[in-house]
N, C-alpha and C. Protein backbone atom coordinates (compact mmCIF):
# COMPACT_ATOMS: atom_id res chain seq x y z
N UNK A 1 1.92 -4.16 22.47
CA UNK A 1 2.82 -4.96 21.65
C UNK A 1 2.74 -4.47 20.21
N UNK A 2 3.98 -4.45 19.76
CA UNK A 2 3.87 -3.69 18.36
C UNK A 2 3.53 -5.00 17.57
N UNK A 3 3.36 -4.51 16.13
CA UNK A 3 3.37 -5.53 15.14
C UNK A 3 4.32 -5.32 14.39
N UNK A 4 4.78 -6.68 14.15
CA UNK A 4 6.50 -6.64 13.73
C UNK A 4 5.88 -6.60 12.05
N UNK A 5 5.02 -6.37 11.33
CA UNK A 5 4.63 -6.81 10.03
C UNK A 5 4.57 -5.50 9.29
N UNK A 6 4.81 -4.14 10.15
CA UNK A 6 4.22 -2.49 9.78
C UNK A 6 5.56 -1.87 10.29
N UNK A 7 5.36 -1.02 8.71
CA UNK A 7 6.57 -0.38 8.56
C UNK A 7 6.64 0.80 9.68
N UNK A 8 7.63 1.06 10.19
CA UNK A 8 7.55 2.10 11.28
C UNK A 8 8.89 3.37 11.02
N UNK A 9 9.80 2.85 11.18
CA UNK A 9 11.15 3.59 11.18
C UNK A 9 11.32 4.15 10.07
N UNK A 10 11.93 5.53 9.88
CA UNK A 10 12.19 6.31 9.15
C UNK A 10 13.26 6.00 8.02
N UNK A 11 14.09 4.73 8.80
CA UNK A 11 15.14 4.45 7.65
C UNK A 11 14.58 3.59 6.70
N UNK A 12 13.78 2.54 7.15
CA UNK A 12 13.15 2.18 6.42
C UNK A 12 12.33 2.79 5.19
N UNK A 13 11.91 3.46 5.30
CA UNK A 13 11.02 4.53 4.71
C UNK A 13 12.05 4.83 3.69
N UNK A 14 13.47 5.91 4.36
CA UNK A 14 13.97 6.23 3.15
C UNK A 14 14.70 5.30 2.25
N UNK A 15 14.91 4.30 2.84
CA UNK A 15 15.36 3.03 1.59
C UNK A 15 14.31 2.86 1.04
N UNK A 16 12.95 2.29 0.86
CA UNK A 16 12.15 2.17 0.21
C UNK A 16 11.90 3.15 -0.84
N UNK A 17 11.85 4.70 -0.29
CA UNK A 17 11.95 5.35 -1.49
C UNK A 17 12.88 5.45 -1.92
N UNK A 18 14.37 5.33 -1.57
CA UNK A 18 15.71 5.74 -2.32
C UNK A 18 16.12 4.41 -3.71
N UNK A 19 15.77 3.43 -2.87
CA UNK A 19 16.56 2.36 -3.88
C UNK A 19 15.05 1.27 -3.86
N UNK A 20 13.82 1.41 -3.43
CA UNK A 20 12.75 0.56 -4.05
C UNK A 20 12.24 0.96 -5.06
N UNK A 21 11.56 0.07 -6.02
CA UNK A 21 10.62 0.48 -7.11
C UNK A 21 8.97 1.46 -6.67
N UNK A 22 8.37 1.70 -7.65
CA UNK A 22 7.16 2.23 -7.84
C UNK A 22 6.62 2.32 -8.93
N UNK A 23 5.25 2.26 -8.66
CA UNK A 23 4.36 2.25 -9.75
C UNK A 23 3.35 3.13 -9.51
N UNK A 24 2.37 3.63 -9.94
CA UNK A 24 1.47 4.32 -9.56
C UNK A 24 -0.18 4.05 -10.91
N UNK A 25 -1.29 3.96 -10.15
CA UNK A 25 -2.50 3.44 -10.66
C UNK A 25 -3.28 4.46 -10.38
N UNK A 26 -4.76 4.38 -10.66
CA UNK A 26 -6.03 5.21 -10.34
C UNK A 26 -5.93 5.54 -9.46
N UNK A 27 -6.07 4.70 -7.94
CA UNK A 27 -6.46 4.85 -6.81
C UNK A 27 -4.98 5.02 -5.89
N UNK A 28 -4.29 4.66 -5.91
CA UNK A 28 -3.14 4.07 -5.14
C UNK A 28 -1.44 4.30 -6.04
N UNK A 29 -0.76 4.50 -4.99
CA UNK A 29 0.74 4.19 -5.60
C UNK A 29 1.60 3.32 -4.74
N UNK A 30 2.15 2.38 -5.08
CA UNK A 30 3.04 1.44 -4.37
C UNK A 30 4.65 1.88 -4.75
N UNK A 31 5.30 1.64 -3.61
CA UNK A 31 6.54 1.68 -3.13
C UNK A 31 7.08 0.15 -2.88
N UNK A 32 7.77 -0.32 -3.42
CA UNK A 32 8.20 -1.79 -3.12
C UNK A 32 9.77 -2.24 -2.94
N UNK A 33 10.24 -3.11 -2.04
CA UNK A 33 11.83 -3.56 -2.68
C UNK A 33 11.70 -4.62 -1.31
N UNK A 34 12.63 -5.92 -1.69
CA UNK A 34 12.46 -6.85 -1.01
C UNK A 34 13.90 -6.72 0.07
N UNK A 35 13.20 -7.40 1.09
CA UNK A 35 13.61 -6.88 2.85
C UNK A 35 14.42 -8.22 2.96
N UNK A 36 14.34 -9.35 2.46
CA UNK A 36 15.20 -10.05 3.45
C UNK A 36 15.12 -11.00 4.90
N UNK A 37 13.86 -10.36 5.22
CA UNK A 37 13.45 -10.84 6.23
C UNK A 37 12.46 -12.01 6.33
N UNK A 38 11.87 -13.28 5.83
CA UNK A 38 10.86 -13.45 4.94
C UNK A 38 9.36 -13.52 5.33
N UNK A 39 9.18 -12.65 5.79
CA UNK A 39 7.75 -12.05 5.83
C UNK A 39 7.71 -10.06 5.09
N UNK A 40 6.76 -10.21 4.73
CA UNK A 40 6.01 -9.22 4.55
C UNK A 40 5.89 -7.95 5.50
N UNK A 41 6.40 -6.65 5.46
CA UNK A 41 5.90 -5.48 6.08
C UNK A 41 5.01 -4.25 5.66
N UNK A 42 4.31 -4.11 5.84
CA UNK A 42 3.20 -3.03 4.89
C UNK A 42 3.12 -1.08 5.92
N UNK A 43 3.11 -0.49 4.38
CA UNK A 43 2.50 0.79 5.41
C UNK A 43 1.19 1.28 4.25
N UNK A 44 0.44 2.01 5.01
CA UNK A 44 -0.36 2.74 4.61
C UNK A 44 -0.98 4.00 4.35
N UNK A 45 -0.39 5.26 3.38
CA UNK A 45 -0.18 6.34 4.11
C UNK A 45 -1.69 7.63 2.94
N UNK A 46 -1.98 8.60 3.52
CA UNK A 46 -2.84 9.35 3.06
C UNK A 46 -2.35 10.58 3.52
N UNK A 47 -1.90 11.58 2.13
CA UNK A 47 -1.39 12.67 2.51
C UNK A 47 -2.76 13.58 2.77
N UNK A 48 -2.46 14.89 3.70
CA UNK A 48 -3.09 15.93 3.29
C UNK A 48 -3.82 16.35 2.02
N UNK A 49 -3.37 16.18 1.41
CA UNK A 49 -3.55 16.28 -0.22
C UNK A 49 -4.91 15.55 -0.68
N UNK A 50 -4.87 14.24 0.41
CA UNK A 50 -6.32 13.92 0.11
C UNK A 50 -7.65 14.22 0.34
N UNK A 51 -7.24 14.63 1.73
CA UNK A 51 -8.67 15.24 1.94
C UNK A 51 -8.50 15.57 3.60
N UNK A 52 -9.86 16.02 4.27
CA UNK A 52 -9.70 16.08 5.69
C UNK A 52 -9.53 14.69 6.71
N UNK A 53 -9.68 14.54 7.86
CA UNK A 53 -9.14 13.27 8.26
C UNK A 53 -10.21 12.47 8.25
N UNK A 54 -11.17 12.54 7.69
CA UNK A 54 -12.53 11.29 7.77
C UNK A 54 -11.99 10.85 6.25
N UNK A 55 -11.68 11.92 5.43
CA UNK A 55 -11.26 11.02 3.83
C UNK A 55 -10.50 10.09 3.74
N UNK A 56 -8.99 10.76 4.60
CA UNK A 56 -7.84 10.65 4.54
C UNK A 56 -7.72 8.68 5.49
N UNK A 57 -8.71 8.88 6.72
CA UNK A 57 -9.18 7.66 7.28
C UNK A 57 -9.69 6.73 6.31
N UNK A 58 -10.82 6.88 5.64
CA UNK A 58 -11.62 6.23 4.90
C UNK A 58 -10.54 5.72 3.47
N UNK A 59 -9.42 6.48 3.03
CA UNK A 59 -8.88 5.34 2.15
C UNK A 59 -7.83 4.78 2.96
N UNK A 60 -7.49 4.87 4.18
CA UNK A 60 -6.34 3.98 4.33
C UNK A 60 -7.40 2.66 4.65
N UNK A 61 -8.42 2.94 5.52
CA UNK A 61 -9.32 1.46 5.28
C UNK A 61 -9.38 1.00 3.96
N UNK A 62 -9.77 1.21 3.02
CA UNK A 62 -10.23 0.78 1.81
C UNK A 62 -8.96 -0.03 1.89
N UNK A 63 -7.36 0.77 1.46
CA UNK A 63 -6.43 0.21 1.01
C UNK A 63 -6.42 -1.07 2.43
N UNK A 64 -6.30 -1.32 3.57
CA UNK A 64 -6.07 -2.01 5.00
C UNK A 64 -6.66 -3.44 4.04
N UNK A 65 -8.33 -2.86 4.05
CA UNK A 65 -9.59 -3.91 3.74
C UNK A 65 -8.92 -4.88 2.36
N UNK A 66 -8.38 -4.22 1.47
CA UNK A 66 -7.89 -4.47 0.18
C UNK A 66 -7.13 -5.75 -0.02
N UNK A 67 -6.07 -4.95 1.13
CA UNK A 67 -4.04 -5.65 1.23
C UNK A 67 -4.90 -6.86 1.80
N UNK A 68 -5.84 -7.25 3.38
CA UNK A 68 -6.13 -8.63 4.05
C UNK A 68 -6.88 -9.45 2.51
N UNK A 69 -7.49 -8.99 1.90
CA UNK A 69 -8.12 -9.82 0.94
C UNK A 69 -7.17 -10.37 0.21
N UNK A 70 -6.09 -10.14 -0.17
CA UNK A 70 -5.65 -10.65 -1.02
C UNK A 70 -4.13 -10.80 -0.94
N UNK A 71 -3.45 -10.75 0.91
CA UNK A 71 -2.04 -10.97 1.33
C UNK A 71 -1.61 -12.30 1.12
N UNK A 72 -2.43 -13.39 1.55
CA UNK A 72 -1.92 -14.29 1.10
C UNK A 72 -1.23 -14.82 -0.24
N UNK A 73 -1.38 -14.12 -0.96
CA UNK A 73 -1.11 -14.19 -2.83
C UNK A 73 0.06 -13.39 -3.14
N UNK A 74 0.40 -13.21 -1.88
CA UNK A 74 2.30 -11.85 -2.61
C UNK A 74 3.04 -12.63 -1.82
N UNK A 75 4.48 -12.87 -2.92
CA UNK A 75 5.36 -13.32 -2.00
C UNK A 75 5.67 -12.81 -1.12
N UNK A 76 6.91 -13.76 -0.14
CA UNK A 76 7.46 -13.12 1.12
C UNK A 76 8.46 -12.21 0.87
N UNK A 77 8.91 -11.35 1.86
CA UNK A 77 10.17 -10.76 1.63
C UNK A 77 10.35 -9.25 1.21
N UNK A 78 9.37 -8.98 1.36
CA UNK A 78 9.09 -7.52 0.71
C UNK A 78 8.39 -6.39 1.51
N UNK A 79 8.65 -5.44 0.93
CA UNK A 79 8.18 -4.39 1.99
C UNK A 79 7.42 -3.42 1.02
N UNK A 80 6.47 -3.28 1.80
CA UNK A 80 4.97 -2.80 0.39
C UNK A 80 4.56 -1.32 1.11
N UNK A 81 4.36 0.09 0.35
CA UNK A 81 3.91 1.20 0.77
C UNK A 81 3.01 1.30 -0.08
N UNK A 82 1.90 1.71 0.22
CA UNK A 82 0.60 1.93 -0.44
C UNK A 82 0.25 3.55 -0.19
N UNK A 83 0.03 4.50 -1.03
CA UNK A 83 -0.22 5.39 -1.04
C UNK A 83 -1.25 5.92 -1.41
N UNK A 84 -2.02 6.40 -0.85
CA UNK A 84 -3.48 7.19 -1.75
C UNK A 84 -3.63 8.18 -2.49
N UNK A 85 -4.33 7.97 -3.45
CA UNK A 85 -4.30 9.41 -3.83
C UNK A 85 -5.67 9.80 -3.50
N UNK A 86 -5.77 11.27 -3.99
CA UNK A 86 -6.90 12.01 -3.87
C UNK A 86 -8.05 11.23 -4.49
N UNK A 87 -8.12 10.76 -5.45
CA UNK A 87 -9.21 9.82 -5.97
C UNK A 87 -9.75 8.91 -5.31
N UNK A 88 -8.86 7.81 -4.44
CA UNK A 88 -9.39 7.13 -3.31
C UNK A 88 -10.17 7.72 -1.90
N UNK A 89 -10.09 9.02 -2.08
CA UNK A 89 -11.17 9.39 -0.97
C UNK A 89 -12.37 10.25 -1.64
N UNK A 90 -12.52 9.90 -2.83
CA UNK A 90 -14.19 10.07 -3.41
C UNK A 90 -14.91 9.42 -2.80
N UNK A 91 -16.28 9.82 -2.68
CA UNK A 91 -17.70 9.53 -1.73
C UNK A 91 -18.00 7.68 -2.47
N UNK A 92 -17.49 7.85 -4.49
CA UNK A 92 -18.37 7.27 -4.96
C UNK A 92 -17.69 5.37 -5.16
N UNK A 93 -16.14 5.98 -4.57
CA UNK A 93 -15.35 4.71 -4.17
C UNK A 93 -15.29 3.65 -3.57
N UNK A 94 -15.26 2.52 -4.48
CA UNK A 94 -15.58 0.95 -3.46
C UNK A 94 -14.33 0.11 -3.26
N UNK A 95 -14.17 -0.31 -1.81
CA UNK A 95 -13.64 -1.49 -1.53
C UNK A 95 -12.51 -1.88 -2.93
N UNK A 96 -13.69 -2.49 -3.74
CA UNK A 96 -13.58 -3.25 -4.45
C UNK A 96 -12.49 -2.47 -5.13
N UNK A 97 -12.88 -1.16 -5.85
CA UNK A 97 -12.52 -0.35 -6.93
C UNK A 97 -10.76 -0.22 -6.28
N UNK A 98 -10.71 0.27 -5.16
CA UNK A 98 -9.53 0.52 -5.09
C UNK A 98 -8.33 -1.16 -4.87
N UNK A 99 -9.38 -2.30 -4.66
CA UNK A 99 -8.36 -3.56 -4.14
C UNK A 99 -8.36 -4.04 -5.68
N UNK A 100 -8.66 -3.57 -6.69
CA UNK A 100 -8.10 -3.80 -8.21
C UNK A 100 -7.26 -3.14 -8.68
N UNK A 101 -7.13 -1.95 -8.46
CA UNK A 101 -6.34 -0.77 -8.79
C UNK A 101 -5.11 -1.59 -7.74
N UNK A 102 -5.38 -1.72 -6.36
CA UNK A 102 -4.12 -2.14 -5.90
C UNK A 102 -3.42 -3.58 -6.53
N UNK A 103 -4.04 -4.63 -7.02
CA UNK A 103 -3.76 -5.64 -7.70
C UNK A 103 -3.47 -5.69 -9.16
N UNK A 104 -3.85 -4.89 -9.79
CA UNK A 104 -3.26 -4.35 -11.37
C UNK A 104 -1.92 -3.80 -11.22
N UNK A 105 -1.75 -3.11 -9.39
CA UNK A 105 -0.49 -2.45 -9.54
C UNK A 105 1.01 -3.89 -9.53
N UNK A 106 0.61 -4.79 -8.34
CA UNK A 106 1.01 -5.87 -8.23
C UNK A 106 1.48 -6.98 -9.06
N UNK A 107 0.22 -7.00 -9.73
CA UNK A 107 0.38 -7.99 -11.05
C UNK A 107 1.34 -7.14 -12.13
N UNK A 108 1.87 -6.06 -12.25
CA UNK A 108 2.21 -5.02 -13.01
C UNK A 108 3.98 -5.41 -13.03
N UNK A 109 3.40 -5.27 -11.83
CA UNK A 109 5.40 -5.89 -11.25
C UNK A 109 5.93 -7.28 -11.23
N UNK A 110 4.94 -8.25 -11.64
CA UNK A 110 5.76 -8.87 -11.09
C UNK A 110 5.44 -10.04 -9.65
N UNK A 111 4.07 -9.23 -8.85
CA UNK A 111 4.11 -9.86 -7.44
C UNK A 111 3.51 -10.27 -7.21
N UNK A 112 2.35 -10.97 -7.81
CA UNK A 112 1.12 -11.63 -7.96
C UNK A 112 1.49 -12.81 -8.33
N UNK A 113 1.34 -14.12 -7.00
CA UNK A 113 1.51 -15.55 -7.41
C UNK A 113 -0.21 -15.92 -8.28
């Protein structure tokens, strides 16, 4: 059974980048624009660029661990891409470090009740 809450489809994707906003922080860059639908859809993505696939694994957890701590607090209706950068798969990176960086990005916009 899929989860209807994760972004999947490609069109999706390119609306989000064509006509959603962005911001970009230390750890992370968000992709945002509201869906209509009123729940929440999230993706989580780690390019090559970051590292091999234990890095590239290790920040989409961080960012996963991040988004549950603190989903309840974004409105509905929106469709959220979280991106890593290379900095989020340093050895010396916490949890913590990157779910502020993701919430400075949030509060930045706008999406932080």
């Amino acid at each position: 059974m899929l989860k209807p809450d994760v972004l999947r489809n490609k069109k999706d994707f390119s609306a989000l980048y064509a006509k959603g906003k962005s911001a970009g922080g230390r750890y992370v860059v968000l992709f945002f624009r509201k869906n209509n639908l009123g729940r929440n859809r999230k993706a989580f993505l780690a390019s090559k660029k970051v590292g091999n696939s234990v890095r590239r694994n290790r920040a989409r957890r961080l960012m996963k661990e991040s988004y549950r701590l603190f989903a309840e607090r974004l409105p509905l209706g929106y469709d959220f891409l979280f991106i890593a950068r290379k900095s989020a798969a340093d050895g010396g990176v916490k949890c913590r470090d990157v779910g502020d960086s993701m919430r400075a990005l949030l509060r930045k916009n706008g999406l932080w009740k």
